[in-house]
Protein backbone atom coordinates (compact mmCIF):
# COMPACT_ATOMS: atom_id res chain seq x y z
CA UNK A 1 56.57 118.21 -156.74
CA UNK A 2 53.65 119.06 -159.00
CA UNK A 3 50.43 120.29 -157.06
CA UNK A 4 47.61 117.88 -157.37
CA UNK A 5 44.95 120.53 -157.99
CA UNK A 6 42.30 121.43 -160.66
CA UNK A 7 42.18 124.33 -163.15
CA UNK A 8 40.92 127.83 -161.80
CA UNK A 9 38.58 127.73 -164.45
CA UNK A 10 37.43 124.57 -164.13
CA UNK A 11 36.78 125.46 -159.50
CA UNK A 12 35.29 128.87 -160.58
CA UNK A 13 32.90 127.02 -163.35
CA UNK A 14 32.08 124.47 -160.38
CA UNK A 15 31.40 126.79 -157.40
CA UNK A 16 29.15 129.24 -160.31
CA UNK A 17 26.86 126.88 -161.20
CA UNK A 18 26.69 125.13 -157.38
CA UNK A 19 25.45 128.59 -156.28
CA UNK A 20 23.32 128.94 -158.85
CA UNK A 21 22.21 125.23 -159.75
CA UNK A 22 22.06 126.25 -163.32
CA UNK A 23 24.98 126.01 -165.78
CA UNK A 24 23.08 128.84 -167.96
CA UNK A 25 23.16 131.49 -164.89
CA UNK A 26 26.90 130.45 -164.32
CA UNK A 27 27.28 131.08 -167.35
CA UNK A 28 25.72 134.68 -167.41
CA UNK A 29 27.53 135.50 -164.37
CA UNK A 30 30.99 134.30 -165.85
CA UNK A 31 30.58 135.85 -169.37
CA UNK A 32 30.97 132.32 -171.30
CA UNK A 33 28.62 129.99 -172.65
CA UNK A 34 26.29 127.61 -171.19
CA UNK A 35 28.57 124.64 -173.10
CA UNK A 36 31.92 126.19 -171.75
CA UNK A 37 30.70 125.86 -168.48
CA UNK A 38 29.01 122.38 -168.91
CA UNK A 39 32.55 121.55 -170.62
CA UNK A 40 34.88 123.22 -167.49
CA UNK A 41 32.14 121.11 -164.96
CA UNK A 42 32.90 118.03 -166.57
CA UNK A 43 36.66 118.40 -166.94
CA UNK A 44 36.55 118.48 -163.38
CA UNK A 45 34.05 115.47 -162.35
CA UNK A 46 36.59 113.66 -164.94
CA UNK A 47 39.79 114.73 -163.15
CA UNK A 48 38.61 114.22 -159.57
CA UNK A 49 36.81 110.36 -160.77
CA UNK A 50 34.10 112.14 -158.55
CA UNK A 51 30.19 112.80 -159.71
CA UNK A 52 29.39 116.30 -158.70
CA UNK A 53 25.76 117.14 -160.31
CA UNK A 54 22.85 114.87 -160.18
CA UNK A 55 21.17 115.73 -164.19
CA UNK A 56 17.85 114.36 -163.57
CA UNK A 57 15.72 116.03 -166.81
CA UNK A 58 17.12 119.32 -167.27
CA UNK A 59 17.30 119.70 -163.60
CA UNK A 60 20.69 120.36 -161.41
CA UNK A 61 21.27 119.29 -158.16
CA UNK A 62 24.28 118.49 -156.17
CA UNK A 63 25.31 115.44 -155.04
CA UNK A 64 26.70 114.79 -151.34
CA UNK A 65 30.33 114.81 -152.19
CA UNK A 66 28.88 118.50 -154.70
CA UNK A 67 27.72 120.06 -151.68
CA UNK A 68 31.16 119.19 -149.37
CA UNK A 69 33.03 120.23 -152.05
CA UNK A 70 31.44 122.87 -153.21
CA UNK A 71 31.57 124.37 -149.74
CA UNK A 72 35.45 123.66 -149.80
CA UNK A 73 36.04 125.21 -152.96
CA UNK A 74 34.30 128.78 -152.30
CA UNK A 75 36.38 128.82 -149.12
CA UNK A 76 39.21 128.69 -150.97
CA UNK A 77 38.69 130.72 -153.64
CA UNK A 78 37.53 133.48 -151.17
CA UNK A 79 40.61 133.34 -149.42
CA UNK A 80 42.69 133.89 -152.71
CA UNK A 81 40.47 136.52 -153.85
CA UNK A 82 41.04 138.42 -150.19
CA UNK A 83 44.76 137.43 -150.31
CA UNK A 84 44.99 138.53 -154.38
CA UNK A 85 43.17 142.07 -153.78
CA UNK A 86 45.32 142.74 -149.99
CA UNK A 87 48.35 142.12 -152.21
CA UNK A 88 47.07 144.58 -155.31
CA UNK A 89 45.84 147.08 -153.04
CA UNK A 90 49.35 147.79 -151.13
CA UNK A 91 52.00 146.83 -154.03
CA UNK A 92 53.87 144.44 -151.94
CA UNK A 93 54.86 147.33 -149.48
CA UNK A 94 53.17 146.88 -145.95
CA UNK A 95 51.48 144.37 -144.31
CA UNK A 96 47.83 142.99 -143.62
CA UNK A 97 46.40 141.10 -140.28
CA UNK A 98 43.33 139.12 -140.99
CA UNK A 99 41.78 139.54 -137.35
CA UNK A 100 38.64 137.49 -135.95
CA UNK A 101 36.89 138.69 -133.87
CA UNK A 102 33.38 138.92 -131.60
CA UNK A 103 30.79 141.26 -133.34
CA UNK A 104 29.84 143.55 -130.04
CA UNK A 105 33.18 143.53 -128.70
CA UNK A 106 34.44 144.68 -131.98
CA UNK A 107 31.88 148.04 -132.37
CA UNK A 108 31.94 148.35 -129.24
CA UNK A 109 35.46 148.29 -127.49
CA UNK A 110 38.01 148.12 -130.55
CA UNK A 111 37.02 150.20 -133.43
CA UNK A 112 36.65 152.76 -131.66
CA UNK A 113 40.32 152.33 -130.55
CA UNK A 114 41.51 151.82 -133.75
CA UNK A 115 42.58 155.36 -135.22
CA UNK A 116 45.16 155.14 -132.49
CA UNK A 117 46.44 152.07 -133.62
CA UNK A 118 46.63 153.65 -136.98
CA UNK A 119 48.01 156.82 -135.88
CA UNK A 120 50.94 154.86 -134.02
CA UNK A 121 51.13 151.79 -137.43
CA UNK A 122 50.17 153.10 -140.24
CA UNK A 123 51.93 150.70 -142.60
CA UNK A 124 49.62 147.98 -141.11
CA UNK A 125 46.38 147.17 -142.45
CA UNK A 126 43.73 145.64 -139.80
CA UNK A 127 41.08 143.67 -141.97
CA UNK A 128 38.01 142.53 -139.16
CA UNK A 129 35.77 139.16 -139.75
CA UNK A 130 33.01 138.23 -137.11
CA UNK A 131 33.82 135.32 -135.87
CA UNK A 132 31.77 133.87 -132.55
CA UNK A 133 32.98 130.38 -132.01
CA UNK A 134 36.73 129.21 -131.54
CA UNK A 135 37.99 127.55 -134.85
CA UNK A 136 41.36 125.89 -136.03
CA UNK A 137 43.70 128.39 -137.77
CA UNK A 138 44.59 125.93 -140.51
CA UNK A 139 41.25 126.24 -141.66
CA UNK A 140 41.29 129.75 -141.98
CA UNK A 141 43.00 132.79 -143.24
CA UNK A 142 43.22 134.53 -140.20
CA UNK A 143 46.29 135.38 -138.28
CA UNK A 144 44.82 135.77 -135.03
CA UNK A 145 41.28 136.17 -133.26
CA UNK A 146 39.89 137.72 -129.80
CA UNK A 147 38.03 135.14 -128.01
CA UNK A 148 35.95 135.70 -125.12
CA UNK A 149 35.97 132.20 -123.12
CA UNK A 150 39.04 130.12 -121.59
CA UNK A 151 42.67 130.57 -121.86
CA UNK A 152 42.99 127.11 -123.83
CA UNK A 153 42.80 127.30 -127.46
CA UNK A 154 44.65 124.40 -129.43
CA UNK A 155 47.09 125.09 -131.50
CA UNK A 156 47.68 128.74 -130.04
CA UNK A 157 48.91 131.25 -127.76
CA UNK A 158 46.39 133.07 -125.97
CA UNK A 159 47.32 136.66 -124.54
CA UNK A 160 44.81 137.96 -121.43
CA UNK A 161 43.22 141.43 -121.85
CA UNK A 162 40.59 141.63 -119.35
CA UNK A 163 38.07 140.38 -117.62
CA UNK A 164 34.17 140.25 -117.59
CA UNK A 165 32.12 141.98 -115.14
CA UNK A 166 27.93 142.38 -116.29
CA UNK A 167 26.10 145.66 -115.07
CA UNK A 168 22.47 146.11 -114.84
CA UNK A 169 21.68 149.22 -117.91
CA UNK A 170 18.60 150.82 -118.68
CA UNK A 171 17.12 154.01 -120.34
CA UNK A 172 16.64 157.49 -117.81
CA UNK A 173 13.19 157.63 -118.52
CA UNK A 174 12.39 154.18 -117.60
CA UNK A 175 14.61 154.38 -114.54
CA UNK A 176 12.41 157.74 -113.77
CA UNK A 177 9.10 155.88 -113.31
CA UNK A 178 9.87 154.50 -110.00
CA UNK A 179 13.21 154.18 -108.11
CA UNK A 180 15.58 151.56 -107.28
CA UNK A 181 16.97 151.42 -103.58
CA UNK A 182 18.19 147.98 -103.77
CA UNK A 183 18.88 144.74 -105.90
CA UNK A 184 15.24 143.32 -104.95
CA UNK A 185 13.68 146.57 -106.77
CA UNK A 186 14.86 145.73 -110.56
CA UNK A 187 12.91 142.58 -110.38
CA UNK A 188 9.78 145.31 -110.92
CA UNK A 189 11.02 146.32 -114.12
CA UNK A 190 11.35 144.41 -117.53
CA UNK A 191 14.54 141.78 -117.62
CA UNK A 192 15.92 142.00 -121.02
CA UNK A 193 18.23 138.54 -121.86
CA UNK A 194 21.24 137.74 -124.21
CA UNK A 195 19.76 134.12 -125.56
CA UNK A 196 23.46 132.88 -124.76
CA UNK A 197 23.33 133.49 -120.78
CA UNK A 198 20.32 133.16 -119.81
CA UNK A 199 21.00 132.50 -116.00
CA UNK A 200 23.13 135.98 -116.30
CA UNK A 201 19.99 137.77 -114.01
CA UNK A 202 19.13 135.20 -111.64
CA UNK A 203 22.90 134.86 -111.04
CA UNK A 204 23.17 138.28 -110.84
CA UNK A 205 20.19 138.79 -108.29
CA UNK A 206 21.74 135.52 -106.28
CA UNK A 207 25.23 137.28 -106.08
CA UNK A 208 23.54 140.77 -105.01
CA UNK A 209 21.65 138.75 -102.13
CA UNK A 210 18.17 138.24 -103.37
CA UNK A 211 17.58 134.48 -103.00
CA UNK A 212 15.07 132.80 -105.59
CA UNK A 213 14.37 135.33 -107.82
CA UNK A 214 11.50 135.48 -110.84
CA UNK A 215 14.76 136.68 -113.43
CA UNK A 216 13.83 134.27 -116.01
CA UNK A 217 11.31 135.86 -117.62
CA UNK A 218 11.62 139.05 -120.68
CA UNK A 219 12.77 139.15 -124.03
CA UNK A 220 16.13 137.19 -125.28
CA UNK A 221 18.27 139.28 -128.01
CA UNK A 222 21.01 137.28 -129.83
CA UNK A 223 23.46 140.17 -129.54
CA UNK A 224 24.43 142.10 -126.56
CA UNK A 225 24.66 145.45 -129.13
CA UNK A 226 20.45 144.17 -129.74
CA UNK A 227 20.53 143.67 -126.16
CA UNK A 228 21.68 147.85 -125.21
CA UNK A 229 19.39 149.02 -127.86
CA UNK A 230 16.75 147.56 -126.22
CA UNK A 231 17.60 148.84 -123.28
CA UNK A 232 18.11 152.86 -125.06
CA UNK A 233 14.44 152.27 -126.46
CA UNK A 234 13.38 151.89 -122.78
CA UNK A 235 11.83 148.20 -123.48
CA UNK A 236 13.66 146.90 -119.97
CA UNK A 237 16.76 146.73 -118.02
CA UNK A 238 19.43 144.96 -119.92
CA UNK A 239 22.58 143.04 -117.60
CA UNK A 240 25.41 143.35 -120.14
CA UNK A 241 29.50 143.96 -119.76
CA UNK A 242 30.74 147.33 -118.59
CA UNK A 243 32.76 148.15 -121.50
CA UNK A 244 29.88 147.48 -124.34
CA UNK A 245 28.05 150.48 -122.84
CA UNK A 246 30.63 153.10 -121.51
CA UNK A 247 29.86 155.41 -124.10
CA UNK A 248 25.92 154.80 -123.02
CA UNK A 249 26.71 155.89 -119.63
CA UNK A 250 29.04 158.99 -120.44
CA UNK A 251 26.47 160.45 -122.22
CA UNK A 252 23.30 159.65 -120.13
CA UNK A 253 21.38 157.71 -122.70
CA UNK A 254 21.95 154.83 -120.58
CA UNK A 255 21.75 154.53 -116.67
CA UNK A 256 23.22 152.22 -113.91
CA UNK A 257 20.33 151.74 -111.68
CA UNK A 258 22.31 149.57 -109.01
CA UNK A 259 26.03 149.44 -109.08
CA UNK A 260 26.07 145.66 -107.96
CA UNK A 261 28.30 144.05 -111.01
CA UNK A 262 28.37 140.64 -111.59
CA UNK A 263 32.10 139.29 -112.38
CA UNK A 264 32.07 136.41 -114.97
CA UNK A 265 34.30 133.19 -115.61
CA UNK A 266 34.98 134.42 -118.80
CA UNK A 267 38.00 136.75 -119.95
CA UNK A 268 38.92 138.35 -123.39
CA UNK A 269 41.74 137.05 -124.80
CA UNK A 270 44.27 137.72 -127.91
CA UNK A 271 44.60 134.81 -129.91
CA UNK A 272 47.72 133.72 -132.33
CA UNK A 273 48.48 130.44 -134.12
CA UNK A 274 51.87 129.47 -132.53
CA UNK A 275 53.61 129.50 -136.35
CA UNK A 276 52.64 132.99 -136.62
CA UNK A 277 52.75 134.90 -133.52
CA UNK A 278 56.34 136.63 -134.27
CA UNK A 279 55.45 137.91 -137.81
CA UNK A 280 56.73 141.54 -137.17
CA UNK A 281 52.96 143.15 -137.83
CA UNK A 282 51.36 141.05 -135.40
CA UNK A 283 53.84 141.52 -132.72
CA UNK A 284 53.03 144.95 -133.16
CA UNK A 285 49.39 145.22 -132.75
CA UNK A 286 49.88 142.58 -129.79
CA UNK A 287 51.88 144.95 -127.77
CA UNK A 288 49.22 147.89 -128.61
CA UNK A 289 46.63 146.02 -128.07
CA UNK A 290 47.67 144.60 -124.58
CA UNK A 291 48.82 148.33 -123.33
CA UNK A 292 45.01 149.34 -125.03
CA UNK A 293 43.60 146.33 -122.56
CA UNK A 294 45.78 147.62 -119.44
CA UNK A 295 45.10 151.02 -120.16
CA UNK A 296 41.04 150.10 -120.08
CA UNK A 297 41.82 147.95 -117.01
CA UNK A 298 42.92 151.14 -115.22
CA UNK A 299 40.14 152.86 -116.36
CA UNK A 300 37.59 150.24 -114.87
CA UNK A 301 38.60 150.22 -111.40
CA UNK A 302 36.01 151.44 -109.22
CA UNK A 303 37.69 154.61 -107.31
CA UNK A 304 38.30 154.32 -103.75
């Protein structure tokens, strides 16, 4: 059956001139004229029986159904540009795993683990995207995501790597000013905040045993990598996970003034659309990455 779809030139004329609300700029960027373009935009408002510009004297706008498409159309076209130029760069031979996956637990836990992973596959091409909320798979390219949340993710099997346990970090010299006996004592320092938890320190200082604590107030970073650079620059004591600041803590430009974790209702998880999860490349970095998440498990316990 014939695909019901519009010319490339025609989509790439469209999405141009939507970014640019000008067929002349389109134009410039696309090496044609202003009248090809005008020609390709109307070629497609003709085939889809859909108005896609508002021309109100000389002036382009889109309409409502121009901006949904429009939106629709560059997701598209980036994921047969990625697809096109994955397939170009390795000849055919090889394979390539479009992975989503949290920002800070990417720099901070797996990249650093990845030259293993390439030592052991090196046929296999990891490509990384930031992605922060759970999405559906058919919408996307990806074939698989790490989510940091609940096991239940529609559409999907979810693998368990670890769990989440918060520590209070801060900088030596800070620390050095006065010390800290017990839980009660941080509340005399600076609380630094991820905006997304922000009853991570009075839970904290509830779970340690100090009842109604002031742990409200400080500064709120978006990121938890914001939040441990705030913490190196000495601006407060940050409550993040273990694992985002092990390297911090190995080499003493981050300290642990109480050792009083906080264990959280969230785990990490590996994520995989059900029709995908036994494509050969992604069974492999599976199995690595699970024996990677036992491995830091291990690692994590406190000694006895």
């Amino acid at each position: 059956m014939r695909r019901c779809l519009p010319s490339i030139e025609s989509l790439t004329a469209f999405e141009a001139s939507a970014r640019h609300l000008s067929f002349t700029r389109a134009a410039d960027e696309l090496s044609l004229t202003q009248s090809a373009v005008c020609k390709q935009v109307a070629v497609l408002e003709e085939w889809l029986g859909v108005r896609l510009f508002n021309r109100i004297r000389k002036r382009l706008s889109l309409t409502e159904a121009g901006h949904v498409y429009a939106r629709q159309v560059v997701e598209g076209l980036d994921r047969l540009e990625r697809d096109t130029v994955a397939l170009m760069a390795h000849q055919g031979v090889g394979h390539v795993i479009e992975l989503a996956v949290i920002p800070t637990f990417a720099t901070r836990w797996l990249i650093p683990r990845l030259p293993d992973f390439q030592r052991c596959h090196p046929g296999i091409t990891l490509n990384l995207t930031t992605r922060a909320e759970p999405f559906l798979f058919t919408d996307t390219a990806f074939d698989a995501a790490i989510h940091c949340g609940s096991a239940v993710w529609p559409g999907a099997v979810t693998t368990y790597l670890f769990g989440e346990e918060a520590i209070p970090v801060m900088a030596p010299g800070l620390l050095g000013q006065q010390g800290v006996s017990e839980p009660a004592a941080l509340l005399r320092f600076p609380l630094l905040h991820q905006s997304a938890r922000h009853d991570a320190w009075p839970r904290w200082f509830e779970a340690a045993g100090v009842a109604n604590a002031d742990a409200l107030r400080g500064q709120r970073f978006e990121l938890f990598s914001m939040l441990v650079e705030a913490a190196r620059a000495g601006l407060g004591v940050a409550l993040v996970p273990r694992f985002f600041v092990q390297a911090e803590l190995r080499s003493g430009e981050l300290v642990c003034p109480h050792d009083f974790a906080l264990s959280s209702d969230m785990s990490y998880y590996l994520v995989c659309p059900e029709a995908r999860q036994d494509r050969p490349a992604l069974k492999r970095f599976a199995e690595w990455l699970v024996a990677q998440a036992a491995a830091y498990r291990v690692s994590s316990m406190p000694e006895s």
